[in-house]
N, C-alpha and C. Protein backbone atom coordinates (compact mmCIF):
# COMPACT_ATOMS: atom_id res chain seq x y z
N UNK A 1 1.08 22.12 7.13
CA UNK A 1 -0.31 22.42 7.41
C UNK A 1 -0.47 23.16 8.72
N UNK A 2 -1.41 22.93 9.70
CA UNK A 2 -2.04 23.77 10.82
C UNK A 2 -1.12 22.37 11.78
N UNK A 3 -0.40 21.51 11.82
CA UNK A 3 0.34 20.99 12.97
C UNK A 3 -0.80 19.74 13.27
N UNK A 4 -1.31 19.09 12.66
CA UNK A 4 -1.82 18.24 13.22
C UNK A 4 -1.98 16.91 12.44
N UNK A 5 -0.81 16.90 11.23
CA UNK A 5 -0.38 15.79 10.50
C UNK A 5 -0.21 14.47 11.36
N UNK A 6 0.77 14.79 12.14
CA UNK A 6 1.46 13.40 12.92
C UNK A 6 -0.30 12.74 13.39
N UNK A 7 -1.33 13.22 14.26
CA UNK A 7 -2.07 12.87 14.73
C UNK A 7 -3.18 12.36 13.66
N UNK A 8 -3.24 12.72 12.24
CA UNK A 8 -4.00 12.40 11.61
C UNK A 8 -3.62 10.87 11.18
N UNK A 9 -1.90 11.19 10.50
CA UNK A 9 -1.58 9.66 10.42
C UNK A 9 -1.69 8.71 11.48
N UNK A 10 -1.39 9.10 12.65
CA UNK A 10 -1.60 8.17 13.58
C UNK A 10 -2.82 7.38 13.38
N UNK A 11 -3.82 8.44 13.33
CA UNK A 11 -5.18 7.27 13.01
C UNK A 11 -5.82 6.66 12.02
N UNK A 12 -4.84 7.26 11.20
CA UNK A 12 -5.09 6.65 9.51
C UNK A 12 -4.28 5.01 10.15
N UNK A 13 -2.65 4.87 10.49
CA UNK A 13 -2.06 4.09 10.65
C UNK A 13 -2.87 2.71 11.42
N UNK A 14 -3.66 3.16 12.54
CA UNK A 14 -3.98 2.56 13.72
C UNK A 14 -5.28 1.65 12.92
N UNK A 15 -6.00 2.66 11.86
CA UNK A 15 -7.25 2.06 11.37
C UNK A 15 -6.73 1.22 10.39
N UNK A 16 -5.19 1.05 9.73
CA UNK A 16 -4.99 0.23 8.85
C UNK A 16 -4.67 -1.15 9.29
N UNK A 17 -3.95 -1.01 10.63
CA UNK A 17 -3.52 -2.15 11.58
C UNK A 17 -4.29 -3.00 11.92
N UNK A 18 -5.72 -1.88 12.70
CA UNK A 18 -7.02 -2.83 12.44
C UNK A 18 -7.60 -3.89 11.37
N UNK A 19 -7.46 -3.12 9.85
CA UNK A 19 -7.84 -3.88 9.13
C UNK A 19 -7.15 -5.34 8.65
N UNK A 20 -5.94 -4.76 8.88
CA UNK A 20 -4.89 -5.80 8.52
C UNK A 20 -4.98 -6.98 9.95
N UNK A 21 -5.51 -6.73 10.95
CA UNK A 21 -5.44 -7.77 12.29
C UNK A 21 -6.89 -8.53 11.90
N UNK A 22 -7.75 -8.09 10.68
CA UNK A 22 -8.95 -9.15 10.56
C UNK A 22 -8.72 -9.81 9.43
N UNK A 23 -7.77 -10.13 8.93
CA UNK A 23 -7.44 -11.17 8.07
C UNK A 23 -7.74 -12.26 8.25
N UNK A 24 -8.42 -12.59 6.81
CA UNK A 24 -9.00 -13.97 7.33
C UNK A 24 -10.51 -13.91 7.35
N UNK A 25 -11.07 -12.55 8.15
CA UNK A 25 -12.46 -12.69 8.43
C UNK A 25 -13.36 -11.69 7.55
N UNK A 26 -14.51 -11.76 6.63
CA UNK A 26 -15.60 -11.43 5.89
C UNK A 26 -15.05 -10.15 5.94
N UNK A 27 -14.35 -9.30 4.37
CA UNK A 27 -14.16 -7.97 4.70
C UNK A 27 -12.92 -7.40 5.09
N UNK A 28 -12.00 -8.33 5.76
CA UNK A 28 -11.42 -7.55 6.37
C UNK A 28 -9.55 -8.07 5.91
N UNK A 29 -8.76 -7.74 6.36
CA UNK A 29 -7.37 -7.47 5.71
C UNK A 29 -7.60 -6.98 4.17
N UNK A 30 -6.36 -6.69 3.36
CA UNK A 30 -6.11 -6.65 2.52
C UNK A 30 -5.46 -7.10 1.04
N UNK A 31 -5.70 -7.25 0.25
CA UNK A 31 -5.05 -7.83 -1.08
C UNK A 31 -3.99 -7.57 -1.57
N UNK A 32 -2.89 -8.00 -0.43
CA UNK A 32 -1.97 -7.67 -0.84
C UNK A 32 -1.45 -8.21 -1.99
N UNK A 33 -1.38 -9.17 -2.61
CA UNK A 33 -1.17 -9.56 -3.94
C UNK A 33 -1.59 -9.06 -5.09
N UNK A 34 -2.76 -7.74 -4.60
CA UNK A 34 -2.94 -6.75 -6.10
C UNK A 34 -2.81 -5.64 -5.53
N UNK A 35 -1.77 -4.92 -6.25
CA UNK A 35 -1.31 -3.51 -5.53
C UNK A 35 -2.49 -2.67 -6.37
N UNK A 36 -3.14 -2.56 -7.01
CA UNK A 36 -4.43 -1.32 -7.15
C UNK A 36 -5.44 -1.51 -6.38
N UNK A 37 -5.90 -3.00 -5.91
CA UNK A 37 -7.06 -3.53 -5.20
C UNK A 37 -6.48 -3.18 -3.25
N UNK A 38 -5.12 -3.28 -3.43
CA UNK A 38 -4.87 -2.89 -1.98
C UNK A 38 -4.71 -1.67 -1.55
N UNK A 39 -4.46 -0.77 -2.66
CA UNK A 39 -4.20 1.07 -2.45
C UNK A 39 -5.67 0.95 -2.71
N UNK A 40 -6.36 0.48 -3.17
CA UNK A 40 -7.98 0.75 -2.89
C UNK A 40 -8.69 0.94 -1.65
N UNK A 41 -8.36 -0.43 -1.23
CA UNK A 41 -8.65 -0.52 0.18
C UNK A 41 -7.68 0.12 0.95
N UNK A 42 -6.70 0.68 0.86
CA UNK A 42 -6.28 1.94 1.77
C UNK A 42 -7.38 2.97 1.57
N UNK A 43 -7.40 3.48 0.80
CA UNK A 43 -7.87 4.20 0.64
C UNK A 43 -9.28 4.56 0.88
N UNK A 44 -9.98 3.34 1.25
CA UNK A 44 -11.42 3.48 2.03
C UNK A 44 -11.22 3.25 3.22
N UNK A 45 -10.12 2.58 3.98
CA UNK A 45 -10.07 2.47 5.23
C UNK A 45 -9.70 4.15 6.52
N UNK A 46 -8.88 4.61 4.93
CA UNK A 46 -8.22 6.33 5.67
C UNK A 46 -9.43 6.83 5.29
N UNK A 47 -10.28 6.99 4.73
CA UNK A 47 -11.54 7.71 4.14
C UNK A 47 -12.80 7.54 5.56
N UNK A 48 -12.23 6.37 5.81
CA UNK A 48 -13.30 6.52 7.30
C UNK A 48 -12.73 6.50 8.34
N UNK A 49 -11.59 6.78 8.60
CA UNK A 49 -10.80 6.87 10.25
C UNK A 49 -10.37 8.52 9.83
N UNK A 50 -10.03 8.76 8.72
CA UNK A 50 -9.49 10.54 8.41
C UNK A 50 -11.09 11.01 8.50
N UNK A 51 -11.36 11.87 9.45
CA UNK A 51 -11.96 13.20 8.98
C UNK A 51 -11.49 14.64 8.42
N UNK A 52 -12.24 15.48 8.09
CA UNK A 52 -11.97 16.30 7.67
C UNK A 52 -11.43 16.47 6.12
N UNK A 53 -10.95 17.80 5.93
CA UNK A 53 -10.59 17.77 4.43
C UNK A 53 -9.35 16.76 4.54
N UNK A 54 -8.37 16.49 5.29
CA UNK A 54 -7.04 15.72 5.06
C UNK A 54 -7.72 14.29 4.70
N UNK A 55 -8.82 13.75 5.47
CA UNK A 55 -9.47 12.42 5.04
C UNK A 55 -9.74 12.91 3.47
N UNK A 56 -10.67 13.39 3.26
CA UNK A 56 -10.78 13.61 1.70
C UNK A 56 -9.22 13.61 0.87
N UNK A 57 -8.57 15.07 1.09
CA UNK A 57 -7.24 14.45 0.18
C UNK A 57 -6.29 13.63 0.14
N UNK A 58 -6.42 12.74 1.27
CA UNK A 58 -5.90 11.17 1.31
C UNK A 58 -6.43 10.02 0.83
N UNK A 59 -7.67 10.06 0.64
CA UNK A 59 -8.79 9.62 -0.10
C UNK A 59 -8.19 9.79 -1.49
N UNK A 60 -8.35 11.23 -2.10
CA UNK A 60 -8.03 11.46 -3.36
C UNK A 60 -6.68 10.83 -3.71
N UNK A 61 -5.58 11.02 -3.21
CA UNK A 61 -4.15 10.42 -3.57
C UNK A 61 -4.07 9.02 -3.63
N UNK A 62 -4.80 8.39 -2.81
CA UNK A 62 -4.81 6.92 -2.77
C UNK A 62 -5.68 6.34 -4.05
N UNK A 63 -7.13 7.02 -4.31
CA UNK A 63 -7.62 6.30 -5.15
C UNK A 63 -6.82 6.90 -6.53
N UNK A 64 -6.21 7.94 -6.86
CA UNK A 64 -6.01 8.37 -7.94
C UNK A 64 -4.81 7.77 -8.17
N UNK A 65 -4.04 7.10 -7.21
CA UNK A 65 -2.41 6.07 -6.82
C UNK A 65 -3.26 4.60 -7.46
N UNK A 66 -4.48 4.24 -7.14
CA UNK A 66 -4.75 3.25 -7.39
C UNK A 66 -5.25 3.16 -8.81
N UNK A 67 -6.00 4.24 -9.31
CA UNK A 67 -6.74 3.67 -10.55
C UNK A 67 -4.97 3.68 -11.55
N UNK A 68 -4.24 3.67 -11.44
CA UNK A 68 -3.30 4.32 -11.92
C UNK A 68 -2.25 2.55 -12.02
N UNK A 69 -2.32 2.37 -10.70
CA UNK A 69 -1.47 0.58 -10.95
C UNK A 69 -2.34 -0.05 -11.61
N UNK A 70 -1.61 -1.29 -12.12
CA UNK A 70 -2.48 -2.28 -13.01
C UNK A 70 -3.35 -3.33 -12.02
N UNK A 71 -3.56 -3.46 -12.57
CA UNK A 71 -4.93 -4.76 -11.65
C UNK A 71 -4.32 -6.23 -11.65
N UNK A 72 -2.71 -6.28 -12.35
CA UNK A 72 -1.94 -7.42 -12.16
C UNK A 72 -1.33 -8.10 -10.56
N UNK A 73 -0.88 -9.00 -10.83
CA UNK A 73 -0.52 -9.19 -9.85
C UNK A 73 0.84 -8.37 -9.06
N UNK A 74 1.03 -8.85 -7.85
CA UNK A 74 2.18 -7.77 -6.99
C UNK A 74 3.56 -7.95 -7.80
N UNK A 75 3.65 -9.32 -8.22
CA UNK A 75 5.22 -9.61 -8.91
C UNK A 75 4.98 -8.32 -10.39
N UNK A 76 4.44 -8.30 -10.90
CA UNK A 76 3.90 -7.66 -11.83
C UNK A 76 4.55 -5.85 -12.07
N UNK A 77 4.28 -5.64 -10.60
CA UNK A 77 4.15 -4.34 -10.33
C UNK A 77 5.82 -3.79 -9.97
N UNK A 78 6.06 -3.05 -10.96
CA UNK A 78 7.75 -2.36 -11.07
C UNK A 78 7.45 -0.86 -10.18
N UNK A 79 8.76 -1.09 -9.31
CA UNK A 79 8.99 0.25 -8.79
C UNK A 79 8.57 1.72 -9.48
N UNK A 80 8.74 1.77 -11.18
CA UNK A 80 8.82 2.92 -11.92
C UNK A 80 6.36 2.99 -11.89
N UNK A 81 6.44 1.66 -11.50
CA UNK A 81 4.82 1.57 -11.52
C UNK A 81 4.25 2.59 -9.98
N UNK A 82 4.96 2.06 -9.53
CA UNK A 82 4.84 2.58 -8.02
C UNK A 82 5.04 4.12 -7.97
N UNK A 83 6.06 4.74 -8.58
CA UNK A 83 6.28 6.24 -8.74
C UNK A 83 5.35 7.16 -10.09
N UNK A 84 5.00 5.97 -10.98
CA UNK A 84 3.73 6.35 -11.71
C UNK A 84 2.57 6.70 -10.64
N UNK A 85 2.52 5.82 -9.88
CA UNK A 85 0.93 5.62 -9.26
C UNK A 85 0.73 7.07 -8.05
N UNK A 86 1.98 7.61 -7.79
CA UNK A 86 2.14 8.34 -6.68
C UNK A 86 2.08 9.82 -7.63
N UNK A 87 2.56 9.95 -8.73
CA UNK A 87 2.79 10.80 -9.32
C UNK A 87 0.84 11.20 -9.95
N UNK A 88 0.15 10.09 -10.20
CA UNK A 88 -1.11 10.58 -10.57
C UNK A 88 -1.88 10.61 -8.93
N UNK A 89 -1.46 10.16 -8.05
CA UNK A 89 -2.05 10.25 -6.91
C UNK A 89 -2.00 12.08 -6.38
N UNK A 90 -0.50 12.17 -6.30
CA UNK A 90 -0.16 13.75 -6.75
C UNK A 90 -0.95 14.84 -7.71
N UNK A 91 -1.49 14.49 -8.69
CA UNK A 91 -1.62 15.29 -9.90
C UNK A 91 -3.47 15.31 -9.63
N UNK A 92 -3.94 14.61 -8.99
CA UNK A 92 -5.43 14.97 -8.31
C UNK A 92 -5.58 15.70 -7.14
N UNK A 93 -4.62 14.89 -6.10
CA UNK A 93 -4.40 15.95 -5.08
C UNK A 93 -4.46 17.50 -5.54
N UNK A 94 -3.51 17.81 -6.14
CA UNK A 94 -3.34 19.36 -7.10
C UNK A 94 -4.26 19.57 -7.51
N UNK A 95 -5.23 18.66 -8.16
CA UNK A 95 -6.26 19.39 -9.23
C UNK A 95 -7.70 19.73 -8.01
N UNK A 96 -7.95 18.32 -7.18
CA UNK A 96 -9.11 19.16 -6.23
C UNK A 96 -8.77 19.51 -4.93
N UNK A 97 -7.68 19.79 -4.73
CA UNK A 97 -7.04 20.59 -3.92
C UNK A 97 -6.93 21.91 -3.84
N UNK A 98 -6.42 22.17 -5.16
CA UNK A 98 -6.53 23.61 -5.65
C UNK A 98 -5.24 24.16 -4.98
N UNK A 99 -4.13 23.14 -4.97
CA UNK A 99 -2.89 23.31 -4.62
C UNK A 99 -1.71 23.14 -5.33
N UNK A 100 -0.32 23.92 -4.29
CA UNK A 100 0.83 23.05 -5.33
C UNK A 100 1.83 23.62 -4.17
N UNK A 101 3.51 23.21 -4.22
CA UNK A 101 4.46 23.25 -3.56
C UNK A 101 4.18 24.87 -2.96
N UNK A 102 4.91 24.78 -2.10
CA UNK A 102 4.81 25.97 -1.64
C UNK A 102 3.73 26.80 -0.83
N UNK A 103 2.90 26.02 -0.91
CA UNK A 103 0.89 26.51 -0.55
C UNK A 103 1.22 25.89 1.35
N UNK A 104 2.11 25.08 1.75
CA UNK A 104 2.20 24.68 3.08
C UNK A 104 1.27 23.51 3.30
N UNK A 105 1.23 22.51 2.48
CA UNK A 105 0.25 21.78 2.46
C UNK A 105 0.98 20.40 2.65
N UNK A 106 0.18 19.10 2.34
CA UNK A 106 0.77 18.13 2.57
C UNK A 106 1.99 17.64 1.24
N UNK A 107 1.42 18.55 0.51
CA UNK A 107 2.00 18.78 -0.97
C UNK A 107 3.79 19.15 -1.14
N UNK A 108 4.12 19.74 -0.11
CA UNK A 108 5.40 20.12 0.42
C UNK A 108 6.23 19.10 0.77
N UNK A 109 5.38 17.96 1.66
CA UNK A 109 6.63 17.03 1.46
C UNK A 109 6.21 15.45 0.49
N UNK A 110 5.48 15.79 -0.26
CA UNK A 110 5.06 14.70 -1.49
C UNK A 110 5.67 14.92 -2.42
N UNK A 111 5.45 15.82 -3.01
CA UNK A 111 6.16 16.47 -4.59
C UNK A 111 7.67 16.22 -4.07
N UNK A 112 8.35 16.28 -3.27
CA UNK A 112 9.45 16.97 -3.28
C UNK A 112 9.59 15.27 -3.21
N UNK A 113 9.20 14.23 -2.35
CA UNK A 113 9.22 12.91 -1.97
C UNK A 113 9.21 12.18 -3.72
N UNK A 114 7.85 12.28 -4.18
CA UNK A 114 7.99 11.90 -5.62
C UNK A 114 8.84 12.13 -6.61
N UNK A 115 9.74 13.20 -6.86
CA UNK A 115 10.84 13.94 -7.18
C UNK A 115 12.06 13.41 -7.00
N UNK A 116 12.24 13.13 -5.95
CA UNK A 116 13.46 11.91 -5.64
C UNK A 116 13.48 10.72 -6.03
N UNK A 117 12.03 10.41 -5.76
CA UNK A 117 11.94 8.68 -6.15
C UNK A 117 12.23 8.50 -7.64
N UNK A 118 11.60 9.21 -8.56
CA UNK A 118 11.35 9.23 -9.83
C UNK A 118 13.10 9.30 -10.21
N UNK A 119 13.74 10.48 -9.57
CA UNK A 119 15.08 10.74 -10.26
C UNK A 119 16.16 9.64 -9.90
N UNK A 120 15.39 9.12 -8.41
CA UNK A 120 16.55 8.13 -7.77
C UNK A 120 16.21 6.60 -8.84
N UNK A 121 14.98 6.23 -9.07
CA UNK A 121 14.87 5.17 -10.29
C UNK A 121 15.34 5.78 -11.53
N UNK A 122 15.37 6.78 -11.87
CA UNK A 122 15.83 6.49 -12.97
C UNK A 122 17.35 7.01 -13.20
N UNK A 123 18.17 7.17 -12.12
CA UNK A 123 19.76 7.06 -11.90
C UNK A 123 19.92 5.36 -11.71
N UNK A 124 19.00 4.66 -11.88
CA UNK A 124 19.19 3.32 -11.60
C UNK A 124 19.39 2.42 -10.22
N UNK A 125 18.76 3.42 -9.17
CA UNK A 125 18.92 2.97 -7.65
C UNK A 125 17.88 2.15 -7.74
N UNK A 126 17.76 0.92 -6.56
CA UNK A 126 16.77 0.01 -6.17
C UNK A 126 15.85 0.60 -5.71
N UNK A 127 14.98 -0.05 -5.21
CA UNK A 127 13.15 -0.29 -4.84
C UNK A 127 13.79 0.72 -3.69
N UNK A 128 14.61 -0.17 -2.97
CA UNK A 128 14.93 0.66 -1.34
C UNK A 128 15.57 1.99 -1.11
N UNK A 129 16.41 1.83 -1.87
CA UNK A 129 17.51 3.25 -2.25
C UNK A 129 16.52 4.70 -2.44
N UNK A 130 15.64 4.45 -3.46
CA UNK A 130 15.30 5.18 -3.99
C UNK A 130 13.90 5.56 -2.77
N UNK A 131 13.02 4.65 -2.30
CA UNK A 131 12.52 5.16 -1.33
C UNK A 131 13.28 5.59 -0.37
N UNK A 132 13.97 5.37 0.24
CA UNK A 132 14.92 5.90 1.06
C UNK A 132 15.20 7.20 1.01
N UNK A 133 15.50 8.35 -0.79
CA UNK A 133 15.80 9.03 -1.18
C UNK A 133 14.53 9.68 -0.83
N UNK A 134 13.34 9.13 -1.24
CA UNK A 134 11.85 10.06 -1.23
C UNK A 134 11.81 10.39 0.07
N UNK A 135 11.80 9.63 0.88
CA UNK A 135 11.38 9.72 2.37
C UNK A 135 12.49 10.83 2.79
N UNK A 136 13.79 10.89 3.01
CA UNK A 136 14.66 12.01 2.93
C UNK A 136 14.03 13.20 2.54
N UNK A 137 13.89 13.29 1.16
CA UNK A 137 12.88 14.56 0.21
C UNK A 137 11.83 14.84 1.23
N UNK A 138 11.28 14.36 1.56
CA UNK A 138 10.05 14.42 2.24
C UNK A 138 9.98 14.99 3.68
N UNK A 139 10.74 14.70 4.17
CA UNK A 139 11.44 15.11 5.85
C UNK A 139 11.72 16.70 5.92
N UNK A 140 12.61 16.84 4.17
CA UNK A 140 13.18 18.39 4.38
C UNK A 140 12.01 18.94 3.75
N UNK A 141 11.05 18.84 2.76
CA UNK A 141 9.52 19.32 2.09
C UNK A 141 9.37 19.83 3.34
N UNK A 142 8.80 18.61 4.33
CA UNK A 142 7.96 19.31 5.32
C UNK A 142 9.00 20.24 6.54
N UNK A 143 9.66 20.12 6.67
CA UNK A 143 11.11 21.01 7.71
C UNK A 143 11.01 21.88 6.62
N UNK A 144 10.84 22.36 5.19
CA UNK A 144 10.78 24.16 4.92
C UNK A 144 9.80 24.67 5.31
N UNK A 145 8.61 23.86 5.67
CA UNK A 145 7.07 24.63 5.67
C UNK A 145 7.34 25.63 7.11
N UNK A 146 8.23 25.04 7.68
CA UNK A 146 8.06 25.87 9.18
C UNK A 146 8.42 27.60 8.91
N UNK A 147 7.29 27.87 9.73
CA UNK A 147 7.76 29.55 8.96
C UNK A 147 6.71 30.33 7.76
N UNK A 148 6.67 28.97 7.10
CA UNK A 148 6.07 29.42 5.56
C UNK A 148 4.65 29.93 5.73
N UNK A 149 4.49 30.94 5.09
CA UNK A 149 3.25 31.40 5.10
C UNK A 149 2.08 29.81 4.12
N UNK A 150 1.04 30.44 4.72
CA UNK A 150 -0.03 29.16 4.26
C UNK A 150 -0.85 29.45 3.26
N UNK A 151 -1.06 29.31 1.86
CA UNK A 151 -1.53 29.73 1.05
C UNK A 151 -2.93 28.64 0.57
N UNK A 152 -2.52 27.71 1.26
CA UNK A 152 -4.46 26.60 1.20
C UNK A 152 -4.22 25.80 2.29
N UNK A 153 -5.24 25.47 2.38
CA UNK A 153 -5.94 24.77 2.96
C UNK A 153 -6.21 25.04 4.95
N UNK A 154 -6.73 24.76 6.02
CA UNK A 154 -7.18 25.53 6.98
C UNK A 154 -6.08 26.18 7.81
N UNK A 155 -4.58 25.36 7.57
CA UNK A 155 -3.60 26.85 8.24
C UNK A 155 -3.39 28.11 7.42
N UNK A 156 -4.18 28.24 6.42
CA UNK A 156 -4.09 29.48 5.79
C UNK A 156 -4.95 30.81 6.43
N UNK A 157 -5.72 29.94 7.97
CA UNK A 157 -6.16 30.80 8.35
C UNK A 157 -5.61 31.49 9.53
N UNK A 158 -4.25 31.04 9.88
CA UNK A 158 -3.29 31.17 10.93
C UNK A 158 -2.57 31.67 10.51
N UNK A 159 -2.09 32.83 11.85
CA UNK A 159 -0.80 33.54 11.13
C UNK A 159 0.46 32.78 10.90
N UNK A 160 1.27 32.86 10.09
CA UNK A 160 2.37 31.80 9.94
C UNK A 160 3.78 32.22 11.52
N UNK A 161 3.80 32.83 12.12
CA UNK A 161 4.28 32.94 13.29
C UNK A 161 3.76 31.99 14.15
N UNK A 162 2.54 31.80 14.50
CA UNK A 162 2.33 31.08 15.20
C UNK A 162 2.13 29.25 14.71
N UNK A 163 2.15 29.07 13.20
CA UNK A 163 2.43 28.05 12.95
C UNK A 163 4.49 27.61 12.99
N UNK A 164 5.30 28.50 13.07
CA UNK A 164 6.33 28.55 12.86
C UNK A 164 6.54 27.80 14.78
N UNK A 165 6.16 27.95 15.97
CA UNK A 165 5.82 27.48 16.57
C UNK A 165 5.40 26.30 16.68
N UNK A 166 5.07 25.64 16.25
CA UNK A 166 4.30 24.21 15.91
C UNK A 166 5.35 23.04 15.61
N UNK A 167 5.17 21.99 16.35
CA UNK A 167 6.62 21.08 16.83
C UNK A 167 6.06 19.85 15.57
């Protein structure tokens, strides 16, 4: 994107910490024992600490990750559920995004992240392995963007030289 990922998660992260430190009180932590009811509530918590369009398409990935797990419980919920849920979280991103690989987006190191996970479960690697593999995918997604011209979203309004610059 335009270089200002790390700082967005930061406050996506910071506002989740929050929520998770009021456990216990009217509202506040999360359900962790239902993984669609808890990517829910991610997903309204980044929806009001993210501004901008990145709040919106973090918004979108999360709720479209959520309507997507079952409403069972956490024992319930299989890794191949988890790379389902990321994969339709993905496939909205794209649709009101009006994006896809290559565009320099956050999409660069997701797809490529989901891609691993999916291939690393179904070579038969564990829960960990296989995230392990995404997160890898994901590191080099975003390490090609440097350079890359920007085809959506607001570093498309920067020349890609001076995003090639961008730490």
């Amino acid at each position: 994107g335009d270089g200002d990922c790390g700082t967005t998660l930061a406050g996506a992260a910071s506002a989740l910490l929050r929520q998770l430190g009021q456990e216990g009180q009217e509202g506040g932590g999360l359900a962790l024992h239902c993984p669609a009811a808890a990517v829910q509530q991610v997903a309204r918590c980044v929806r009001s600490a993210v501004g901008g369009s990145s709040g919106a398409l973090y918004d979108i990935l999360l709720t479209g990750a959520a309507r997507r797990l079952k409403a069972g419980p956490l024992y319930d919920t299989t890794p191949q559920d988890w790379a389902d849920a990321l994969s339709a979280g993905l496939a909205a991103v794209q649709k009101y995004g009006r994006a896809d690989r290559g565009c320099r987006t956050m999409l660069d190191a997701l797809l490529p992240a989901r891609d691993a996970l999916v291939a690393s479960l179904q070579a038969g690697a564990d829960a960990a392995t296989a995230a392990a593999a995404a997160a890898a995918a994901a590191e080099a997604g975003a390490a090609a963007t440097r350079g890359m011209a920007a085809a959506a979203g607001r570093s498309s309004y920067v020349p890609a030289a001076v995003l090639s610059e961008v730490e």
